[in-house]
Protein backbone atom coordinates (compact mmCIF):
# COMPACT_ATOMS: atom_id res chain seq x y z
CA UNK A 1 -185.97 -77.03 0.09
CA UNK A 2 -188.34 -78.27 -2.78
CA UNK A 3 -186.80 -80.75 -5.41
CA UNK A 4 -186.76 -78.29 -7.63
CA UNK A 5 -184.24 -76.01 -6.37
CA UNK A 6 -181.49 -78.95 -6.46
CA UNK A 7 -180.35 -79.94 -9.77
CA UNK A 8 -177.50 -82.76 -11.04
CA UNK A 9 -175.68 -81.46 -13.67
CA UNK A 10 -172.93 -83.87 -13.39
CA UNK A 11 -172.66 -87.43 -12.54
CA UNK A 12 -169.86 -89.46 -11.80
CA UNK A 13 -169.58 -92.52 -14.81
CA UNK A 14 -172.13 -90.62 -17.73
CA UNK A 15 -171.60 -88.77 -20.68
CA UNK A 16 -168.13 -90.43 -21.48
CA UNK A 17 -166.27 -89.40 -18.12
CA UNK A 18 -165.61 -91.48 -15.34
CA UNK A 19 -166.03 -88.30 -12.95
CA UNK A 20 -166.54 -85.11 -12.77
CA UNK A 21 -164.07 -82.89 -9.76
CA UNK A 22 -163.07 -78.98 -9.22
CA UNK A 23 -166.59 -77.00 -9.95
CA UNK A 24 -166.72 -73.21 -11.24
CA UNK A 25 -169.49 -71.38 -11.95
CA UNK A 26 -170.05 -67.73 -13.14
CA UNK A 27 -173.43 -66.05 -14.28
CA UNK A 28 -172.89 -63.88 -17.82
CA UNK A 29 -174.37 -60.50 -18.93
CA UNK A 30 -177.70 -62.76 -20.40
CA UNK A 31 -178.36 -64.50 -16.65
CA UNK A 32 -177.12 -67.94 -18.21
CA UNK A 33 -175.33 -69.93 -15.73
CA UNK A 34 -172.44 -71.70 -16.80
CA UNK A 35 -171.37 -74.92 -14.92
CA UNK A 36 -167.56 -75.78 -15.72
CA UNK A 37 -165.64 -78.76 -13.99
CA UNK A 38 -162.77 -81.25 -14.63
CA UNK A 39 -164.48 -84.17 -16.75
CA UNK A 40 -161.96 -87.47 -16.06
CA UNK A 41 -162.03 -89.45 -18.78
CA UNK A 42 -160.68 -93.02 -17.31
CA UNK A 43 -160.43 -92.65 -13.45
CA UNK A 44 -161.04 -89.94 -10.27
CA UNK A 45 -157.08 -89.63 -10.62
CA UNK A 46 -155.47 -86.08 -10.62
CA UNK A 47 -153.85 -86.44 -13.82
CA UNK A 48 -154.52 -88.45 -16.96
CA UNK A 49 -156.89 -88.05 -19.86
CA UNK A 50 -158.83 -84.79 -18.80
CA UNK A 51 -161.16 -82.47 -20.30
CA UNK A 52 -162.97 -78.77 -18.90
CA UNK A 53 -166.86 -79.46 -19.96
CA UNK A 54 -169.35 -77.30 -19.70
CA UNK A 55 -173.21 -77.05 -19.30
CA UNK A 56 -175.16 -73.79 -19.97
CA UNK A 57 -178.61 -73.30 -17.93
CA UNK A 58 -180.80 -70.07 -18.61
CA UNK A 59 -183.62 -71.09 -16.03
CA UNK A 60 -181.14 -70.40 -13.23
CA UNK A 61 -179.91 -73.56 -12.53
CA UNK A 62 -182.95 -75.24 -12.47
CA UNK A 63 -182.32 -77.21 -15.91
CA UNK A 64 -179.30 -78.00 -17.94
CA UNK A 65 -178.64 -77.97 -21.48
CA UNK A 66 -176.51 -80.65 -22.91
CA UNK A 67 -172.35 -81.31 -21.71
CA UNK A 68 -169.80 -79.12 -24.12
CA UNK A 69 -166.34 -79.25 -23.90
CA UNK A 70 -164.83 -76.03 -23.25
CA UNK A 71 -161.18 -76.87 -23.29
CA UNK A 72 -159.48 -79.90 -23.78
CA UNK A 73 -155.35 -80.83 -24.42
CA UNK A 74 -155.69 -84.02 -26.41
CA UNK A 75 -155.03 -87.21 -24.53
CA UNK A 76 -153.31 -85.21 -21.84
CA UNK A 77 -154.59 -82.62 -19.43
CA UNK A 78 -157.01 -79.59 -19.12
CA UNK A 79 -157.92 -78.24 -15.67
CA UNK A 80 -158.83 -76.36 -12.78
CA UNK A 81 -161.15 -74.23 -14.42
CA UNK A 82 -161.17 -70.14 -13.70
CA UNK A 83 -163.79 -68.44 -15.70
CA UNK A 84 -164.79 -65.13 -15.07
CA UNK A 85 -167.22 -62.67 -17.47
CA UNK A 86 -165.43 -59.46 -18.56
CA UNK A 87 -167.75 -56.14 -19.17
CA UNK A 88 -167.65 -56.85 -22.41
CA UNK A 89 -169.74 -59.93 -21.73
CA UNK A 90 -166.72 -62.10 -22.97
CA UNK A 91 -166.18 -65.20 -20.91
CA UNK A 92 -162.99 -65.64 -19.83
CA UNK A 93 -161.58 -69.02 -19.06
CA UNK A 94 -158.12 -69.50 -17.45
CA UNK A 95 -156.81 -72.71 -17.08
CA UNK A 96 -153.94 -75.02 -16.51
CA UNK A 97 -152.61 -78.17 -18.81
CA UNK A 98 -149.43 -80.75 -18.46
CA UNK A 99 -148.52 -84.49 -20.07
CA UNK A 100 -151.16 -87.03 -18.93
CA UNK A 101 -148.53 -88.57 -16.86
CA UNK A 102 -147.09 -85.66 -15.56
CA UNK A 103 -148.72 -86.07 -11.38
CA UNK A 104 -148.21 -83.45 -8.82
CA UNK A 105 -145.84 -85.53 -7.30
CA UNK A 106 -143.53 -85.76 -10.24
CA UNK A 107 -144.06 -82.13 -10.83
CA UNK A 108 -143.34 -81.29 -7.10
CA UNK A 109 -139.97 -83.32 -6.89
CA UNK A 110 -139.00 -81.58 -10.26
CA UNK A 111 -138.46 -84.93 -12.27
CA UNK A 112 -140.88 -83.85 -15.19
CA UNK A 113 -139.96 -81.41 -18.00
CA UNK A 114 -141.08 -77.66 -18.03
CA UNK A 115 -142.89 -78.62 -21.35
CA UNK A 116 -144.63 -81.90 -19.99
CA UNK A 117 -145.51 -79.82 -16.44
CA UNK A 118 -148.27 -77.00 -15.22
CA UNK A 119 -148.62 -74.86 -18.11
CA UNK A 120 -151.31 -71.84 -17.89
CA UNK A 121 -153.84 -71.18 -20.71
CA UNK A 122 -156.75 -68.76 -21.26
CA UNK A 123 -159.81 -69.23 -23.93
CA UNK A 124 -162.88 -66.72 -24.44
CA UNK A 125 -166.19 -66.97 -25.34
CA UNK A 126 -167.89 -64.26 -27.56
CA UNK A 127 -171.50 -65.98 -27.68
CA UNK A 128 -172.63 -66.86 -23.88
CA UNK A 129 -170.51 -69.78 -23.56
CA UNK A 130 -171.97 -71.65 -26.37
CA UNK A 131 -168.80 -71.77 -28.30
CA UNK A 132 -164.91 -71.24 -27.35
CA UNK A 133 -161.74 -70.15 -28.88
CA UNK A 134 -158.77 -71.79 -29.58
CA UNK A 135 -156.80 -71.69 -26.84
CA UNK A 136 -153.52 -69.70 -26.21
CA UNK A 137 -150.43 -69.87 -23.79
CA UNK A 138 -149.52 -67.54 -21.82
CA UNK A 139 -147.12 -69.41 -19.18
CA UNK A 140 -144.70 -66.87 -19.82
CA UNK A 141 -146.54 -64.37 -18.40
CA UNK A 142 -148.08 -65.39 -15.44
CA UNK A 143 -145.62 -68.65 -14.55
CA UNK A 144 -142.00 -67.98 -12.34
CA UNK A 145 -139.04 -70.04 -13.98
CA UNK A 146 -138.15 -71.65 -10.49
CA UNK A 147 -141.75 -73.00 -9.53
CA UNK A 148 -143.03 -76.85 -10.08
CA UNK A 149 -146.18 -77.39 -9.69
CA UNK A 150 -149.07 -74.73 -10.59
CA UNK A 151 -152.81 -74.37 -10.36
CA UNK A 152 -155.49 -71.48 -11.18
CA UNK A 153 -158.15 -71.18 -7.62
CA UNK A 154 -160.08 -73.50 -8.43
CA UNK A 155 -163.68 -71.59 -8.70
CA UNK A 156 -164.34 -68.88 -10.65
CA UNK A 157 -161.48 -65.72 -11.24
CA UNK A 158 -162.60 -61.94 -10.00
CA UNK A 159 -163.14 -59.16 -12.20
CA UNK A 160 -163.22 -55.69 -9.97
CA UNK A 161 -165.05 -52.99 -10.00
CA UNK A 162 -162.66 -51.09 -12.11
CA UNK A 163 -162.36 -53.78 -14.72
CA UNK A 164 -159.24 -55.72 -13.75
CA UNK A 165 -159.14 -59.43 -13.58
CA UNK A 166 -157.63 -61.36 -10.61
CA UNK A 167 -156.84 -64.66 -10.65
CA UNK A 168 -156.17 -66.48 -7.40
CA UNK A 169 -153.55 -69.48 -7.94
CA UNK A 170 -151.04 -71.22 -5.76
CA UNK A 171 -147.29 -72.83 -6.83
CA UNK A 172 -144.60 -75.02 -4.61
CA UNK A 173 -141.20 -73.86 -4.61
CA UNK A 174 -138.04 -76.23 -5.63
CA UNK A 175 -137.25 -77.41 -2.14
CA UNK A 176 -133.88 -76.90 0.48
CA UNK A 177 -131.32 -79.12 1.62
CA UNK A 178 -132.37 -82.68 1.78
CA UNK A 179 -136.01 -82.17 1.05
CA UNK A 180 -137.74 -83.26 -1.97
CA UNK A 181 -140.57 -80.60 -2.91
CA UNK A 182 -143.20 -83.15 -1.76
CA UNK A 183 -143.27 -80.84 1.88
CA UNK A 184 -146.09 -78.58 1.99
CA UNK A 185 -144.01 -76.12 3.51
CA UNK A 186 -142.80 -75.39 -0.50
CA UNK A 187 -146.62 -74.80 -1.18
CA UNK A 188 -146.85 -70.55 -2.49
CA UNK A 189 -149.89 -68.65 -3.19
CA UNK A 190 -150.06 -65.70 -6.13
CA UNK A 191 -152.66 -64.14 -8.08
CA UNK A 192 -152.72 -62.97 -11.68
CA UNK A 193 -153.82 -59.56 -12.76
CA UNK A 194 -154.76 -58.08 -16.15
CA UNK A 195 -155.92 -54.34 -16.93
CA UNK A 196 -156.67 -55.51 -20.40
CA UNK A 197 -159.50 -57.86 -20.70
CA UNK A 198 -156.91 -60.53 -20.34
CA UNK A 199 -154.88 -59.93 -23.13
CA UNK A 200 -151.55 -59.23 -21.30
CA UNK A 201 -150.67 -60.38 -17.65
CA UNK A 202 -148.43 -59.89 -14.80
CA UNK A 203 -147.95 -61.43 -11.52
CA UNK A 204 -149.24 -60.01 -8.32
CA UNK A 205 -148.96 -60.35 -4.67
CA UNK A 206 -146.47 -63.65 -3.98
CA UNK A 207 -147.15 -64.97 -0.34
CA UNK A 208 -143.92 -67.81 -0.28
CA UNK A 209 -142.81 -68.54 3.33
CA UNK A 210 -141.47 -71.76 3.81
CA UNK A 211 -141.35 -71.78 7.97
CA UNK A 212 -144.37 -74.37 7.48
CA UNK A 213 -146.79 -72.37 9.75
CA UNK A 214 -148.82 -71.33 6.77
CA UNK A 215 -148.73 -72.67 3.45
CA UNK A 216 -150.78 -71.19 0.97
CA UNK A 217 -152.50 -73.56 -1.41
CA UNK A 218 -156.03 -73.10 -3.56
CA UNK A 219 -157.08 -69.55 -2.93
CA UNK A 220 -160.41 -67.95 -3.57
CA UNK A 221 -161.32 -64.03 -3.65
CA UNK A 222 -163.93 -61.40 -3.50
CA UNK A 223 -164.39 -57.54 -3.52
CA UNK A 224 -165.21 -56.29 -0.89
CA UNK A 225 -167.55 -53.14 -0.38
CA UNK A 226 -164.45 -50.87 0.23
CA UNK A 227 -162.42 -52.12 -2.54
CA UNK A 228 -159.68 -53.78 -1.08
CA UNK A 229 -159.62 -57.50 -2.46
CA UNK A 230 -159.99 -60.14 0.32
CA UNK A 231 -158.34 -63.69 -0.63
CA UNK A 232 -159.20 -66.91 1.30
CA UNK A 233 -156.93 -69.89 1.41
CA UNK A 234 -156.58 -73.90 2.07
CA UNK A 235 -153.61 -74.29 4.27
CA UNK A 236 -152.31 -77.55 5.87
CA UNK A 237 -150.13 -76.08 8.59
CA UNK A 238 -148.87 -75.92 12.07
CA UNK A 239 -151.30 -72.67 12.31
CA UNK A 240 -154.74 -72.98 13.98
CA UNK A 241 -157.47 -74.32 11.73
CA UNK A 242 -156.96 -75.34 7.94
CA UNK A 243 -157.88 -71.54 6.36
CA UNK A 244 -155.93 -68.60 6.12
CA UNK A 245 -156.96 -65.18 4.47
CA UNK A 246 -155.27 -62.02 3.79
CA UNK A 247 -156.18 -58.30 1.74
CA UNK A 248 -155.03 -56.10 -0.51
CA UNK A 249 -155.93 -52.59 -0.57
CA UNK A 250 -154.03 -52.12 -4.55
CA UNK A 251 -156.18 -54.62 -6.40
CA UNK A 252 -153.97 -57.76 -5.71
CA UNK A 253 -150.80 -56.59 -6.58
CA UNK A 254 -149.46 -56.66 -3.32
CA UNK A 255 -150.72 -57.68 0.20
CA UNK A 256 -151.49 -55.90 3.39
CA UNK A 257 -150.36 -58.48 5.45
CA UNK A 258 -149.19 -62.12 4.49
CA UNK A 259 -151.70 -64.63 5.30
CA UNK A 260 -152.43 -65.63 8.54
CA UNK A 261 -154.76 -68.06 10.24
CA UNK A 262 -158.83 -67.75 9.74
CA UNK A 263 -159.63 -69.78 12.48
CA UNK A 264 -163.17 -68.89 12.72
CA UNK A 265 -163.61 -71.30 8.90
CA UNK A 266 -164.26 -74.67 10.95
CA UNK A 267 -163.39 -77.38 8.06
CA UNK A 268 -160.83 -80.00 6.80
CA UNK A 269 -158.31 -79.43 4.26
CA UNK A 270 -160.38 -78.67 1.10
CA UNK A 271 -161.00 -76.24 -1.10
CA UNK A 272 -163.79 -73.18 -0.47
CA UNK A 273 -165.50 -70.74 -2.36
CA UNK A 274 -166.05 -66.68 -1.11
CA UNK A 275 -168.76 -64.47 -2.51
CA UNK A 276 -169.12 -60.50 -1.66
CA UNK A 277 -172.96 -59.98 -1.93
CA UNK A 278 -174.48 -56.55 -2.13
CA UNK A 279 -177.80 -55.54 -1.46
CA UNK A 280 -176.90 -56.73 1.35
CA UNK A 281 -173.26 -56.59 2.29
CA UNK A 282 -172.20 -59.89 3.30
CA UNK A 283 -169.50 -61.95 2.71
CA UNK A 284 -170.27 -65.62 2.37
CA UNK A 285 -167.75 -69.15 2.82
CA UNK A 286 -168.76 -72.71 1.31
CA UNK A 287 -166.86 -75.45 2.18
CA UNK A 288 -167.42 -78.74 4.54
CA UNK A 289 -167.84 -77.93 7.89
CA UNK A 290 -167.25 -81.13 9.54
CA UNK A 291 -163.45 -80.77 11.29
CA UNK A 292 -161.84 -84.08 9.89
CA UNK A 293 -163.76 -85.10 6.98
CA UNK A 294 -165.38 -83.88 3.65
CA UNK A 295 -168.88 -83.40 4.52
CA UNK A 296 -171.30 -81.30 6.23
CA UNK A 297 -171.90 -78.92 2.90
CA UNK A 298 -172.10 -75.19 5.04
CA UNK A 299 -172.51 -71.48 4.29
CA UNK A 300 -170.78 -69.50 6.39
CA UNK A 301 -171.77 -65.82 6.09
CA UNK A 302 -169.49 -62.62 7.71
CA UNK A 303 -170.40 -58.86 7.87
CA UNK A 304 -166.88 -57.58 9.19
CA UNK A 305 -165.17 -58.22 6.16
CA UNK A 306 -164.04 -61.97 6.93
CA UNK A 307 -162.81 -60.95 10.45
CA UNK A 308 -165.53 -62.95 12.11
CA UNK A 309 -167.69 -65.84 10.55
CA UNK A 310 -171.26 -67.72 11.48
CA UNK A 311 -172.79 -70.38 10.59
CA UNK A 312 -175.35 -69.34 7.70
CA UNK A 313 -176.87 -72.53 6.15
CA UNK A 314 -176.24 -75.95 6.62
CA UNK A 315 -177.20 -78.06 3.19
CA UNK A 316 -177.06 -81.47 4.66
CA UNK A 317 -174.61 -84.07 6.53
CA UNK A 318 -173.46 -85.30 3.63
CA UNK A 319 -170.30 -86.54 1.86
CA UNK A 320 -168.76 -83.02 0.02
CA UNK A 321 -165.82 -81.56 -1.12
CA UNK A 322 -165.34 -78.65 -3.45
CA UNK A 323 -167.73 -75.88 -4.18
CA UNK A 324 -168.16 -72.52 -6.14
CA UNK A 325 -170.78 -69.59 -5.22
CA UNK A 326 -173.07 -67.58 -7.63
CA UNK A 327 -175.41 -64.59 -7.23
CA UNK A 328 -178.11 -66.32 -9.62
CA UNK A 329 -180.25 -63.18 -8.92
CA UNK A 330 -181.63 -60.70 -6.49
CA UNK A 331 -183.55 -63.19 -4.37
CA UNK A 332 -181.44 -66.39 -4.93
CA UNK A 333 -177.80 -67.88 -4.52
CA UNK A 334 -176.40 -70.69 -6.51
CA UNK A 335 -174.11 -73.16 -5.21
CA UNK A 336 -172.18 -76.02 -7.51
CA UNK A 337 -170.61 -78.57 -5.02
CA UNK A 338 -169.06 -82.26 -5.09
CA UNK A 339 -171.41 -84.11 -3.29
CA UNK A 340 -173.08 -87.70 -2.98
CA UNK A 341 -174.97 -90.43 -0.61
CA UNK A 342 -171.97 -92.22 0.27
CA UNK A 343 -168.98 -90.21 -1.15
CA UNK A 344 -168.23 -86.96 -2.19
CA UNK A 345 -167.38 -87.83 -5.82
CA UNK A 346 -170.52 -89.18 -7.08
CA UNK A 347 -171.90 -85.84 -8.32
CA UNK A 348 -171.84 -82.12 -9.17
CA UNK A 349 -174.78 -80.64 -7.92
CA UNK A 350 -176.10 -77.36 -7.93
CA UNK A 351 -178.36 -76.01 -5.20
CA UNK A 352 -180.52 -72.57 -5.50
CA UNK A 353 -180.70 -70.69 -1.73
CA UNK A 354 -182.82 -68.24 -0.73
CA UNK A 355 -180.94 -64.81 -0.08
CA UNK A 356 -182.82 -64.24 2.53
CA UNK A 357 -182.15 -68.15 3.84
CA UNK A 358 -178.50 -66.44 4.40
CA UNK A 359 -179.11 -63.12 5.73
């Protein structure tokens, strides 16, 4: 791996933000890569001041052009970032925003208002990214009335084959008897769907089961070569391992199966990324690979659908959290992950593969 194929387009404490967390990255109809994340204006904290910045690369991720904010709510919140590029070439970015104040732990125990709390947002791009619309709500839509907290994948949303958008997002339920909502056991997984280029939306598949053995949290997706959508999910559990993954065979709307352990996805609890590659068929996993902790950056690559999974590339032993895949081009991979020397916050960095490193 020459120095050339690992870029830094985000580092913790420049450009006005004290870090940048929760990567996304989608390539659009001109082969520019976009590079969206969380940029935290005072702290690494959850909540607070935050803006979703941007930077645009058309050498495919070799060089980045300057930092652009995308979305931002004021002095209060914009996040977890879910863009995804329509036929049209619009850019489509769905997003969540609450009060500065409002943390998931407030939201979770139901002590902050629905108007200061997870709120879901989309924006568009008509012009490769380079500028973005104002923003509109469209909570109503895509948010149930009884849950607390809320968040979109993170990573970037899928748009299928036959044009419909699915968005991946999770939700806790109000809790049960002398709980608070804090359990993880209230944590829900859903997806959002729109037949419309994301102009009207309804709820899919909704995978709540609060017998703690699962509990769906950030959830990625893919297409896979049959058609049925394949969704991969952070769980902290009494199940084996810390993934879970399920399928739909009706384009999210409802599930084959609810989720159940993915074992084979060696990791902590952390988000991960899934790809569907074609030319050749293979279904690819990033996330840390190291059992306890968030490091060991790995590539895990399956060609049974996400039944089985290998070990496909191992970046390094480093520090590393979240992550997002790409299909740069025909010979090449991207992948935008929270990495550093000594912790896995100090940058956003992207990293060009070899295909054929993977397959």
């Amino acid at each position: 791996m020459t120095s050339s194929e690992v870029s830094v387009p985000f580092r913790a404490g420049q450009e006005g933000y004290a870090s940048f967390r929760i990567p996304a990255v989608v390539a659009t109809a001109e082969g520019t890569l976009l590079a969206f994340c969380e940029g935290r204006v005072g702290s690494r904290d959850d909540f607070g001041n935050i803006d979703i910045v941007l930077k645009r690369s058309t050498d495919g991720g070799l060089t980045w052009g300057p930092l652009q904010v995308a979305a931002e709510n004021g002095d209060a919140l914009a996040g977890n970032p879910a863009p995804v590029v329509l036929g049209t070439g619009r850019i489509l970015l769905v997003h969540v925003r609450n009060a500065a104040l409002a943390t998931e732990d407030a939201i979770r125990r139901g002590t902050v208002s629905a108007a200061d709390g997870r709120r879901v947002w989309i924006c568009h791009s008509d012009d490769d990214g380079l500028t973005w619309s104002r923003p509109k709500e469209i909570t109503g839509q895509t948010k149930k009335p009884a849950w607390r907290w809320y968040a979109t994948t993170p990573g970037h949303a899928l748009r299928l084959t036959g044009g419909r958008i699915v968005v991946p997002a999770n939700h806790s339920l109000p809790p049960a008897g002398a709980d608070n909502g804090t359990e993880g056991k209230y944590n829900g997984g859903h997806c959002l769907l729109s037949d419309d280029h994301g102009e009207s939306w309804t709820i899919g598949y909704v995978d709540d089961n609060t017998d703690g053995y699962i509990n769906v949290n950030e959830t990625t997706a893919a297409e896979l070569p049959d058609g049925r959508v394949y969704f991969n999910t952070r769980t902290d559990s009494t199940a084996p391992g810390t993934r879970a993954d399920a399928c739909s065979r009706d384009g999210g709307r409802t599930l084959l199966k609810r989720f159940r352990p993915q074992a084979g996805l060696t990791g902590p609890v952390v988000e991960g990324s899934v790809l569907q590659l074609r030319d050749p068929d293979v279904l690819l996993y990033s996330g840390p690979a190291d059992p306890g902790f968030r490091a060991l950056m790995t590539i895990r690559a399956s060609t049974d659908d996400g039944v089985t999974w290998r070990s496909a590339h191992t970046v390094d032993g480093l520090p590393a959290a979240y992550s997002d895949l790409v299909r740069v081009d025909a010979d090449t991979l991207g992948l935008l992950y929270e990495t550093g020397d000594f912790g896995a916050y100090e940058t956003i960095t992207f990293r060009r593969i070899p295909v054929t490193a993977l397959t």
